[in-house]
N, C-alpha and C. Protein backbone atom coordinates (compact mmCIF):
# COMPACT_ATOMS: atom_id res chain seq x y z
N UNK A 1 -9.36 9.14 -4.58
CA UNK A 1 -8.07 9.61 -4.16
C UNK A 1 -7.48 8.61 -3.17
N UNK A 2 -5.93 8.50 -2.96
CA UNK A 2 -5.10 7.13 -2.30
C UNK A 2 -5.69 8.08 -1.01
N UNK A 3 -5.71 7.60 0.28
CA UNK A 3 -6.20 8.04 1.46
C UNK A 3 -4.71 8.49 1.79
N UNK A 4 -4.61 9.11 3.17
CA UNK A 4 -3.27 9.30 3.76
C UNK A 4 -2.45 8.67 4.11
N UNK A 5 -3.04 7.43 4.52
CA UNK A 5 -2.88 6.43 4.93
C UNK A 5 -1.86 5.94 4.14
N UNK A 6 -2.40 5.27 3.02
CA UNK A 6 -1.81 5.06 1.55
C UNK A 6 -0.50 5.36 1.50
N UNK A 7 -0.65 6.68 1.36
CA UNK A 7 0.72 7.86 0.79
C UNK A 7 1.53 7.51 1.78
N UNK A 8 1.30 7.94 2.99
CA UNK A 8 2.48 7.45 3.79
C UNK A 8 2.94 5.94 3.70
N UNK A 9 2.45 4.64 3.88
CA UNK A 9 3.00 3.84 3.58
C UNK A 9 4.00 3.90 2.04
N UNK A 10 3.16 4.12 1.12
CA UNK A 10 3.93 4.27 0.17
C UNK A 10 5.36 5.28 0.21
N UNK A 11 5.52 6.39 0.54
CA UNK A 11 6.50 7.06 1.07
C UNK A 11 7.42 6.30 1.90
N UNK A 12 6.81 5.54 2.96
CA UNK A 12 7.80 5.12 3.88
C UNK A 12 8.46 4.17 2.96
N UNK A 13 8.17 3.29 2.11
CA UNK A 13 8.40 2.46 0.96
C UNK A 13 9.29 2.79 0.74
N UNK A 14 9.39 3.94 -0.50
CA UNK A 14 10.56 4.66 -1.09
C UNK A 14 11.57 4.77 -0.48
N UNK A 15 11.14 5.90 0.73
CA UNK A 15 12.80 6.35 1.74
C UNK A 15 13.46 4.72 2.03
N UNK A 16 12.96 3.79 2.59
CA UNK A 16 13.49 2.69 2.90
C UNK A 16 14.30 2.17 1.68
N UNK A 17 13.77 2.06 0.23
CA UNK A 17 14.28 1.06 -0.76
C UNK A 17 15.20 2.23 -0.71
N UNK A 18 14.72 3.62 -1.35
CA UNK A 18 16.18 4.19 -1.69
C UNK A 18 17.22 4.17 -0.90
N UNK A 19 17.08 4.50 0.62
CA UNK A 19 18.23 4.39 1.24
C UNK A 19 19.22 2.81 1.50
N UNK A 20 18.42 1.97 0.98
CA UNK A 20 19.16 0.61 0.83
C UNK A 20 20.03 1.22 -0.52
N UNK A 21 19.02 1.34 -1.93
CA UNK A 21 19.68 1.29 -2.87
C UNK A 21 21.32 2.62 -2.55
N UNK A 22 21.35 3.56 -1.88
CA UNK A 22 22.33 4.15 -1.16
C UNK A 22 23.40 3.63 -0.85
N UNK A 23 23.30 3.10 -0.13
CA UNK A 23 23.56 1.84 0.37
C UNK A 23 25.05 0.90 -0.53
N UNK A 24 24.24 0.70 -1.13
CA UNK A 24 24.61 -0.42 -1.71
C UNK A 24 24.29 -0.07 -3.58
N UNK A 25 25.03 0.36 -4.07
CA UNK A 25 24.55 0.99 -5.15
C UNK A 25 23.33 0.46 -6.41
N UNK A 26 23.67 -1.06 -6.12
CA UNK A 26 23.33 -1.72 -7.49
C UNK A 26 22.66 -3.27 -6.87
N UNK A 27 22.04 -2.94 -5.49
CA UNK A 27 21.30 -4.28 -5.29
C UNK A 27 20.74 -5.03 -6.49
N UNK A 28 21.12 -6.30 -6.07
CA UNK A 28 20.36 -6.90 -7.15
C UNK A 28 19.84 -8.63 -6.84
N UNK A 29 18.98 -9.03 -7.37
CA UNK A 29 18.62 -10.44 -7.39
C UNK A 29 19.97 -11.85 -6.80
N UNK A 30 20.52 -11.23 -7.11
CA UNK A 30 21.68 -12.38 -7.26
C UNK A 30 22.41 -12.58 -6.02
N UNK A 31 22.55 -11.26 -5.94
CA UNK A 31 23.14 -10.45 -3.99
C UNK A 31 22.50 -11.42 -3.26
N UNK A 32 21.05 -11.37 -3.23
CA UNK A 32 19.83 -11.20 -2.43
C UNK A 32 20.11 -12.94 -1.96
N UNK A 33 20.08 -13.68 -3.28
CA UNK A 33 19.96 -15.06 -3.08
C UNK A 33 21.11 -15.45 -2.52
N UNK A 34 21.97 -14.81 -1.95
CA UNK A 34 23.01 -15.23 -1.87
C UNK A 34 23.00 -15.20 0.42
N UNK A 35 22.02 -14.36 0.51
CA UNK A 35 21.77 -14.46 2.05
C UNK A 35 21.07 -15.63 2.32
N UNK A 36 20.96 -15.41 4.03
CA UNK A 36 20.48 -16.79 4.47
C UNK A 36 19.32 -17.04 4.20
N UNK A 37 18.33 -18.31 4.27
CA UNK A 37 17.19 -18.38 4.17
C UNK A 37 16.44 -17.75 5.15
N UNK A 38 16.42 -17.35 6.14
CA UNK A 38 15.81 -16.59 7.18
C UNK A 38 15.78 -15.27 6.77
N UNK A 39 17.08 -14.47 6.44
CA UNK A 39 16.87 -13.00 5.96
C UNK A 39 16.05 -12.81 4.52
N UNK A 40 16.59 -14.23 3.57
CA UNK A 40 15.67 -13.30 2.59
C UNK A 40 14.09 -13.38 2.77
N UNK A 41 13.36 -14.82 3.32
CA UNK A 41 11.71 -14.77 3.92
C UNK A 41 11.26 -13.36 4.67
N UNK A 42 12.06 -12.98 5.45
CA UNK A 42 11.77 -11.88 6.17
C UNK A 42 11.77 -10.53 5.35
N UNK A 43 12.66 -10.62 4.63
CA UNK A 43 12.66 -9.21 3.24
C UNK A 43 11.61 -9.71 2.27
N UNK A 44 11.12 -10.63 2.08
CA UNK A 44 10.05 -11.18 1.00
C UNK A 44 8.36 -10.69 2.24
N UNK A 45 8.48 -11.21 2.83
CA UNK A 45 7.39 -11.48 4.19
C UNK A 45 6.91 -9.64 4.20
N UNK A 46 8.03 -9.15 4.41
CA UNK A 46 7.57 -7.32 4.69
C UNK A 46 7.10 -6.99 3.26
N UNK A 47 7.81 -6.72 2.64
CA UNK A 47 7.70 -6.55 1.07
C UNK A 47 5.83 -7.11 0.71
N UNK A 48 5.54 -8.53 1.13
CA UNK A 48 4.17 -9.03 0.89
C UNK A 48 3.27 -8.40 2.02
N UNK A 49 3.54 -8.04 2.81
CA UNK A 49 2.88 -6.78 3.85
C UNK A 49 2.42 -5.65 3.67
N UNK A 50 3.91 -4.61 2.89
CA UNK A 50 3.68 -3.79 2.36
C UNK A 50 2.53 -3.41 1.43
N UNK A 51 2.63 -4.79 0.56
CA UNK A 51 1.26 -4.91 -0.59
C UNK A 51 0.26 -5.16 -0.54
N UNK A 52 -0.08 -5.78 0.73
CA UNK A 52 -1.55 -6.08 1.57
C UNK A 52 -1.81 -4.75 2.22
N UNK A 53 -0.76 -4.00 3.10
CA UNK A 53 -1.99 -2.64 3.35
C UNK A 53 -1.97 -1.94 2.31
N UNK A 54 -1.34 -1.93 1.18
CA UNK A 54 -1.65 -0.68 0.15
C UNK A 54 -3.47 -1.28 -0.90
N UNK A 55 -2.82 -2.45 -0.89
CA UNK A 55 -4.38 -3.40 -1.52
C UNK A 55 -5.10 -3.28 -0.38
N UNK A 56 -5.39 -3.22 0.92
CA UNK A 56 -6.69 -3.56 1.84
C UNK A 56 -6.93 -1.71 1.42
N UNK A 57 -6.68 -0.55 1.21
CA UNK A 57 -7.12 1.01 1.25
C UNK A 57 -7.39 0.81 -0.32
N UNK A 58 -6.97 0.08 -1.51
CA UNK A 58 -7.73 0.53 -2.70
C UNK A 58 -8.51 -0.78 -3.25
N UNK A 59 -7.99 -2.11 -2.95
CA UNK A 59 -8.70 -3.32 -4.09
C UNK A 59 -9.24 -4.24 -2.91
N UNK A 60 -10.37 -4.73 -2.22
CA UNK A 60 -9.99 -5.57 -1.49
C UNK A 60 -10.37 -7.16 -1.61
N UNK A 61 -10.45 -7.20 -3.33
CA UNK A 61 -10.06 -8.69 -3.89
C UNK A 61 -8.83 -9.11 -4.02
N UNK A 62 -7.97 -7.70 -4.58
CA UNK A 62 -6.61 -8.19 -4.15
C UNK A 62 -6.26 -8.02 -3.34
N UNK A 63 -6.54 -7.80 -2.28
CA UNK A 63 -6.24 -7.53 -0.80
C UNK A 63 -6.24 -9.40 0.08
N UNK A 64 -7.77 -9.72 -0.72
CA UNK A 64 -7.79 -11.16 -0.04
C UNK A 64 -6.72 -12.35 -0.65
N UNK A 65 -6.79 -11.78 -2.26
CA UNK A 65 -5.63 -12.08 -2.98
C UNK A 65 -4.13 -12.41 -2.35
N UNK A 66 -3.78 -11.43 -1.90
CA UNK A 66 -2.49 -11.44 -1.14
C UNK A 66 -1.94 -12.04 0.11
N UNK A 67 -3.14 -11.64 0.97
CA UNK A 67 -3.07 -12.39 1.98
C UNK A 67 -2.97 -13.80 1.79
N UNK A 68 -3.99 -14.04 0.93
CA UNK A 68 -3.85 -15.76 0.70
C UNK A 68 -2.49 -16.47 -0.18
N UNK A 69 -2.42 -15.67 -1.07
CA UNK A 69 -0.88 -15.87 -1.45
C UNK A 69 0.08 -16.12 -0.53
N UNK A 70 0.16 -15.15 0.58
CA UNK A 70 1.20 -15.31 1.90
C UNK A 70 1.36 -16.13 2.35
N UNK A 71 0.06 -16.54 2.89
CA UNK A 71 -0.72 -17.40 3.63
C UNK A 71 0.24 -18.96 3.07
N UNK A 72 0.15 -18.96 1.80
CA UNK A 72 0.16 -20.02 0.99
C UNK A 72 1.80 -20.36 0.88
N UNK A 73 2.90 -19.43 0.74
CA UNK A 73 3.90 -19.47 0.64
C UNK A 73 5.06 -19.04 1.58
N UNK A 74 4.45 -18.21 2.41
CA UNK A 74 5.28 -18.09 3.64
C UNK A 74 6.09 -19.70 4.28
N UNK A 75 5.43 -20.37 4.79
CA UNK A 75 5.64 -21.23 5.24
C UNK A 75 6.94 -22.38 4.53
N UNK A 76 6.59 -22.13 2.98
CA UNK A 76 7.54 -22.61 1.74
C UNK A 76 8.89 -22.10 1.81
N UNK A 77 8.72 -20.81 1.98
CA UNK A 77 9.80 -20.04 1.87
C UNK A 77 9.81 -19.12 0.85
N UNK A 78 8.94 -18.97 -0.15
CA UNK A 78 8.74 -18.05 -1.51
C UNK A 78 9.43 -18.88 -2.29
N UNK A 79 8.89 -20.03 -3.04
CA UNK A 79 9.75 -20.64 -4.14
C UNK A 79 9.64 -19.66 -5.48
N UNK A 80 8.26 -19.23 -5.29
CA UNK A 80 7.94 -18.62 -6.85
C UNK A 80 8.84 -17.51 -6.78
N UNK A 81 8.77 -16.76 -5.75
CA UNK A 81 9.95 -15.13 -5.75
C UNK A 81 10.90 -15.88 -6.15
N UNK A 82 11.69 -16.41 -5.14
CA UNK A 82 13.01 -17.00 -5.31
C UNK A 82 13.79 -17.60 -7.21
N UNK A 83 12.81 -18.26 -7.56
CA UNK A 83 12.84 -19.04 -8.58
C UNK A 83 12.91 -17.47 -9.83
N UNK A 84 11.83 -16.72 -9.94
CA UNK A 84 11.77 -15.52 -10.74
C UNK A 84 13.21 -14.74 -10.41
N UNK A 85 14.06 -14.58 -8.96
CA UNK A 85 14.92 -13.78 -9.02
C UNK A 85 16.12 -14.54 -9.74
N UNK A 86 16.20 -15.99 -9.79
CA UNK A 86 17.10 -16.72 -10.39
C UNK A 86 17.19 -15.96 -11.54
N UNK A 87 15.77 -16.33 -11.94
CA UNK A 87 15.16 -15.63 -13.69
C UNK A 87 15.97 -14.21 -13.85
N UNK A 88 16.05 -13.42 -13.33
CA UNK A 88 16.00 -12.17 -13.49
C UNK A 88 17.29 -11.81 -12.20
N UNK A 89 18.84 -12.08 -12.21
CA UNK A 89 19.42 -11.65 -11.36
C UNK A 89 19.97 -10.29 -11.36
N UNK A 90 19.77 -9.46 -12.51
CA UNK A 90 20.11 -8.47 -12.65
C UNK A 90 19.42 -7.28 -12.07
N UNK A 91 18.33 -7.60 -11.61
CA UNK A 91 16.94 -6.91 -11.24
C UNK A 91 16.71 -7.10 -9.50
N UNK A 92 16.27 -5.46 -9.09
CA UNK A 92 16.21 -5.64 -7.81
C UNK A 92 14.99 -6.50 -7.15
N UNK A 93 15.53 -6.96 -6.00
CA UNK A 93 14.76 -7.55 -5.39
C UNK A 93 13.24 -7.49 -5.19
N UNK A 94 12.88 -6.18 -4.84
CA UNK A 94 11.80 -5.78 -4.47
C UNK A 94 10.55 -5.51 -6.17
N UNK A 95 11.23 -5.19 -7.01
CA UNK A 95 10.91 -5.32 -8.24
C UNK A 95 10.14 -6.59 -8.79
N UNK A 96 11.19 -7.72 -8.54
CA UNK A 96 11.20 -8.93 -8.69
C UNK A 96 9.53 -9.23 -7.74
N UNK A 97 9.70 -9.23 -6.70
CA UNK A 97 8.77 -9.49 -5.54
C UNK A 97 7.47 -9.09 -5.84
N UNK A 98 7.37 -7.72 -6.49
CA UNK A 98 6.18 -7.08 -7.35
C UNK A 98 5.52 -7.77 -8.62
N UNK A 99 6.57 -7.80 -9.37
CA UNK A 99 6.05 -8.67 -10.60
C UNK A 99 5.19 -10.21 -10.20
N UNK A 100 6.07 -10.73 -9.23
CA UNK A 100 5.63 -12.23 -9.04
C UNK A 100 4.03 -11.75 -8.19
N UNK A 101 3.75 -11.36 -7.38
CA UNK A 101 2.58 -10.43 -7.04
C UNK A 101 1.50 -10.20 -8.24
N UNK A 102 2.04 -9.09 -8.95
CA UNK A 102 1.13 -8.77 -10.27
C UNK A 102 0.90 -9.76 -10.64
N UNK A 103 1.46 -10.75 -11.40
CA UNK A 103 1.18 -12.14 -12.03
C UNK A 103 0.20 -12.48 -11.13
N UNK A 104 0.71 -13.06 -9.42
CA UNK A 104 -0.22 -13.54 -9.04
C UNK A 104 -1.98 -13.16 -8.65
N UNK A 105 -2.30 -11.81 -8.14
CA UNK A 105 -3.00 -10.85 -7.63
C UNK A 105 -3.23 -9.71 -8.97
N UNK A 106 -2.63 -9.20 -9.79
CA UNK A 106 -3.38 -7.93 -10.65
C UNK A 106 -2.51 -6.56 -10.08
N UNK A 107 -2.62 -6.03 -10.87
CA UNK A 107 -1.95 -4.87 -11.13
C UNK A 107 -2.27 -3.86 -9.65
N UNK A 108 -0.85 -3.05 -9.35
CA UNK A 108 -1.13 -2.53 -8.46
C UNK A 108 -1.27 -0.86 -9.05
N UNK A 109 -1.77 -1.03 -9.95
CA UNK A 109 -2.20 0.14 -10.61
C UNK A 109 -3.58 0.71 -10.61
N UNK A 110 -3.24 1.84 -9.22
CA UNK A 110 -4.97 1.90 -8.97
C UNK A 110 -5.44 3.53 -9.19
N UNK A 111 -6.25 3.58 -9.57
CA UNK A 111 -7.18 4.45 -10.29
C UNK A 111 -7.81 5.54 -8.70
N UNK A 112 -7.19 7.11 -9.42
CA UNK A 112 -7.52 7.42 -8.01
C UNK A 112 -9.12 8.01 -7.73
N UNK A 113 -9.65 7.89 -6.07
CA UNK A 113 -11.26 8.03 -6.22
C UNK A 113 -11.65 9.48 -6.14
C-alpha cells in the first residue's frame, strides 16, 4: 500500500496542477517555453522533486535514478525536457516532464504493498 506520506504528496500534486490548469485553462508546452530560463528550471527542478519523494516511498532504484538524472541536468538547464516540449507543444508541461522521466528512470506505475 502507497504510505501516507505518498498520498499526500501526491494530492498536494493534483490541487496545485489543477488549480494552475484553473488558472489558465489550456496550459501548454509552448506557453511554458516561452518564460524565462530561470522560471521554467525552477518548474522543471520541483516537478523532478516531486518524483524523487514519490520514488524514494515505492522504487528506490528509481529513486537513485532520479536523483542522478537531476543531478545531471539541473545545472544544463533540462535540454532533454525542453527539447521533448518543443516535440509536443500541445501537451502540458508537467506531462511532458513525466514522460521524459519514464523514458529516463521507468514507469511510475507502482504496484500497491
Amino acid at each position: 500500500m502507497l504510505s501516507r506520506k505518498t498520498l499526500a504528496i501526491a494530492s498536494l500534486s493534483t490541487i496545485v496542477c489543477t488549480q494552475a490548469g484553473l488558472a489558465e485553462e489550456a496550459f501548454k508546452s509552448s506557453k511554458f517555453l516561452t518564460y524565462p530560463a530561470d522560471s521554467q528550471k525552477s518548474y522543471i527542478a520541483t516537478s523532478v522533486l516531486m518524483a524523487v519523494a514519490i520514488a524514494g516511498d515505492n522504487n528506490p532504484e528509481q529513486n537513485r535514478c532520479l536523483k542522478r538524472w537531476l543531478t545531471e541536468n539541473d545545472g544544463i538547464g533540462f535540454p532533454t525536457v525542453k527539447a521533448a516540449m518543443d516535440r509536443f507543444p500541445e501537451h502540458h508541461p508537467t506531462g511532458v516532464i513525466v514522460a521524459v522521466l519514464e523514458k529516463e528512470c521507468g514507469s511510475f506505475k507502482f504496484v500497491a504493498k
